[in-house]
Protein backbone atom coordinates (compact mmCIF):
# COMPACT_ATOMS: atom_id res chain seq x y z
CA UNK A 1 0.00 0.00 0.00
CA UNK A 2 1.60 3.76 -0.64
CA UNK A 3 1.48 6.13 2.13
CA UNK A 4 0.06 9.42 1.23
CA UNK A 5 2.05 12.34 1.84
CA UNK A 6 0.87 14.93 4.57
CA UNK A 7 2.80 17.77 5.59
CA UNK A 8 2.77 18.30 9.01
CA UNK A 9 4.40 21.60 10.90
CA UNK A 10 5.06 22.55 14.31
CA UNK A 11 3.32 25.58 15.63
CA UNK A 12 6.19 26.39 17.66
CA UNK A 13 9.00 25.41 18.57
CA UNK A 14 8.51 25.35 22.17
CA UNK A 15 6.92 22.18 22.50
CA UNK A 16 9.69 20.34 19.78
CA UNK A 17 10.02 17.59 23.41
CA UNK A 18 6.72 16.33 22.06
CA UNK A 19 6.48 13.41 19.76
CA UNK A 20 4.50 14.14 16.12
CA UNK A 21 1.61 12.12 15.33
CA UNK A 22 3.11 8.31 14.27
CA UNK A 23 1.81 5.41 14.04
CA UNK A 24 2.78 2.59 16.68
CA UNK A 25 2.37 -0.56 15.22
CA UNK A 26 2.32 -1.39 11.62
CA UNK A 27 -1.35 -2.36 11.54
CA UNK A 28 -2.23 0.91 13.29
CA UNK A 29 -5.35 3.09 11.32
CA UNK A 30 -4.43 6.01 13.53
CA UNK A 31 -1.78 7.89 14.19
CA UNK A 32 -1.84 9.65 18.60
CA UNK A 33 -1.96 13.42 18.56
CA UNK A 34 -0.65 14.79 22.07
CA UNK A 35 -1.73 17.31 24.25
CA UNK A 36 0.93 20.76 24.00
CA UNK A 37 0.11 22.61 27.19
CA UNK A 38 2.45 24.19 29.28
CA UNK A 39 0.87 22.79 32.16
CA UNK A 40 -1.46 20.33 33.51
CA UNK A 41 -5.31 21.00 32.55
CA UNK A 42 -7.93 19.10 34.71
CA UNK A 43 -10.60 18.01 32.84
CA UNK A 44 -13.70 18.39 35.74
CA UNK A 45 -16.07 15.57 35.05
CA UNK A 46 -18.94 16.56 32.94
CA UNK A 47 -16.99 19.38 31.40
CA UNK A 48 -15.10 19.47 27.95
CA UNK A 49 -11.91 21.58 26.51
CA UNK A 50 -10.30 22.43 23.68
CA UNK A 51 -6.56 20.91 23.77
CA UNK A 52 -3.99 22.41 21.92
CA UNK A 53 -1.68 19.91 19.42
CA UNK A 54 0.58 22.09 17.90
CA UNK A 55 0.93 20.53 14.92
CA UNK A 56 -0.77 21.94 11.71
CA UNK A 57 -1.05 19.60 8.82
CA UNK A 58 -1.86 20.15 4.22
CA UNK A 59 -3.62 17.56 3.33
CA UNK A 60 -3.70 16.24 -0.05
CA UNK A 61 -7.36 17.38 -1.98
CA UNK A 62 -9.57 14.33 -1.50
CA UNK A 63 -9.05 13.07 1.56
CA UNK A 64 -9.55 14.64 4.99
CA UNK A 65 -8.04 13.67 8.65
CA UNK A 66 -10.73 12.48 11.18
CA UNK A 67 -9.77 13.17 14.85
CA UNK A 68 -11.56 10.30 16.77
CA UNK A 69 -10.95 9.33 20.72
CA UNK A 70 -8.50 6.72 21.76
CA UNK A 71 -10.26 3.67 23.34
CA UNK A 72 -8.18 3.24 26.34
CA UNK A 73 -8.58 6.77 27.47
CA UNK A 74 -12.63 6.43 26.78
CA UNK A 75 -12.73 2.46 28.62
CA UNK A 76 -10.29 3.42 31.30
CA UNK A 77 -11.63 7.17 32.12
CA UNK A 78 -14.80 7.97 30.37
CA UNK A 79 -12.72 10.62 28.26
CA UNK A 80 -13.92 11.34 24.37
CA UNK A 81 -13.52 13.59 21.58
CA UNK A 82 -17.34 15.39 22.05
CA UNK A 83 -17.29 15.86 18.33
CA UNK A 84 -16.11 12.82 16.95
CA UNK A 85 -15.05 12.58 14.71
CA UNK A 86 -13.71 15.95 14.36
CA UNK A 87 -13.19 16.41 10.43
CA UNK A 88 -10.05 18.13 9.41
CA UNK A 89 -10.45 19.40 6.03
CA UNK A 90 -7.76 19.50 3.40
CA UNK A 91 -8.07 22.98 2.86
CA UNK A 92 -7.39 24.21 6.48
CA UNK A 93 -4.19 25.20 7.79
CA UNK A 94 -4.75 26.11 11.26
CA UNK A 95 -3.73 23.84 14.78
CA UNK A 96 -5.21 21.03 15.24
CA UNK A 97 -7.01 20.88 18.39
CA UNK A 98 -9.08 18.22 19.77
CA UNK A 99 -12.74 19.38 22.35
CA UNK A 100 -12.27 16.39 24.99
CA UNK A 101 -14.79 15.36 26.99
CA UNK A 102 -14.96 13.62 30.61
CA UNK A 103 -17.88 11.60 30.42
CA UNK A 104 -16.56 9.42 33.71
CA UNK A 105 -17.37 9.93 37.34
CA UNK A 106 -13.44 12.15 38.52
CA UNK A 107 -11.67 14.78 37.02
CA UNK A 108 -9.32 13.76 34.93
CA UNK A 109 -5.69 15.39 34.17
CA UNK A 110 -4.07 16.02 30.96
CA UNK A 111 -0.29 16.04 30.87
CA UNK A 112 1.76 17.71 28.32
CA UNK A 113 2.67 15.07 25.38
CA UNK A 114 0.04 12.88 26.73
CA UNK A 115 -2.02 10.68 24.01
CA UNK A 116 -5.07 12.54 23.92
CA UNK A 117 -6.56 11.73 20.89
CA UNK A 118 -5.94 9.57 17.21
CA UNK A 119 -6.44 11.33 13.59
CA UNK A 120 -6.78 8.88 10.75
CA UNK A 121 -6.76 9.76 7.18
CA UNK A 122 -9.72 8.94 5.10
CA UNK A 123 -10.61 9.61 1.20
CA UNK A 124 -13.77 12.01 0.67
CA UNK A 125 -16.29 11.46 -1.75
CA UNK A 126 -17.99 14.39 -3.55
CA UNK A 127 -22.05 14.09 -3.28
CA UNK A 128 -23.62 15.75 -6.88
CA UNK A 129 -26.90 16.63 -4.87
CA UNK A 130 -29.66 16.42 -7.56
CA UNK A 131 -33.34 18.14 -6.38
CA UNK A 132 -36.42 16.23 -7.24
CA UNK A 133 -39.56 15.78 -6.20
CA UNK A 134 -40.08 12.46 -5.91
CA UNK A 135 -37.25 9.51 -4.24
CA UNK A 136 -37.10 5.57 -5.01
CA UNK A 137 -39.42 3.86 -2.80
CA UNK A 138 -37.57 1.77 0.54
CA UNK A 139 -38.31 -1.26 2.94
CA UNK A 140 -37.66 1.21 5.58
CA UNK A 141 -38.96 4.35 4.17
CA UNK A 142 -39.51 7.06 6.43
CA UNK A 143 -39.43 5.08 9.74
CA UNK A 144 -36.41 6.27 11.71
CA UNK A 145 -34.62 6.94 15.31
CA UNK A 146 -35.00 3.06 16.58
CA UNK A 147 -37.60 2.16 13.64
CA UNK A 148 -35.89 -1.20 12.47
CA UNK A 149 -35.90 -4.15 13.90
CA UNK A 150 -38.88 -3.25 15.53
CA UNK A 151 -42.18 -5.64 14.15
């Protein structure tokens, strides 16, 4: 399989002690982004924040990076990425920075370089929408929010 190139960037230089995004095993989807705070930021439970990478990444057109929660942080703590996945489009430039959430019963602490988070890259498929008036018939049709399965 051949790797697509990404460019990634540090934001500064200040936090260079912090590993980029890699990928730790060869049959890894995801590669860990880590948390680049100066200090420790307690997560209070029930509360979410927006964690700093300071990486910045150009992605190639036609694909995108989605930022999605690490399981042992989620099984272990009850900590998520509220948004997830986040989308990182190719055309933005800016930090990458991930909106935890502590969905578990303590506060939880963030460390700088901690494994916060895991971005994996993903092709993109442009939609033609087409207005009509009238859609294909469906076994389901309109029936929705816990309709199937249901008799």
């Amino acid at each position: 399989m051949e790797p697509v190139q990404i460019k990634i960037k540090r934001i500064t230089d200040k936090f260079n002690d912090i590993e980029l995004p890699a990928y730790a095993t060869s049959g890894s989807s995801g590669m860990d982004l880590r948390a680049a705070v100066d200090n420790d930021i307690i997560l209070e439970k029930g509360k979410f924040s927006l964690i700093p990478t300071n990486v910045s990444v150009e992605i190639p057109h036609g694909y995108e990076i989605q930022v999605r929660p690490r399981s042992g942080l989620a099984a272990k703590n009850g900590i998520s990425v509220l948004n997830t996945p986040g989308t990182i489009d190719s055309d933005y430039r800016g930090e990458i920075k991930v909106i935890l959430f502590n969905f578990g019963s303590d506060d939880f602490v963030i460390k700088k370089g901690e494994r916060i988070a895991q971005m994996v890259l993903s092709k993109v498929y442009l939609a033609e929408l087409i207005e009509t008036n009238d859609l294909n018939s469906s076994v389901r049709g309109e029936g929705g929010f816990g309709h199937t399965g249901k008799h």
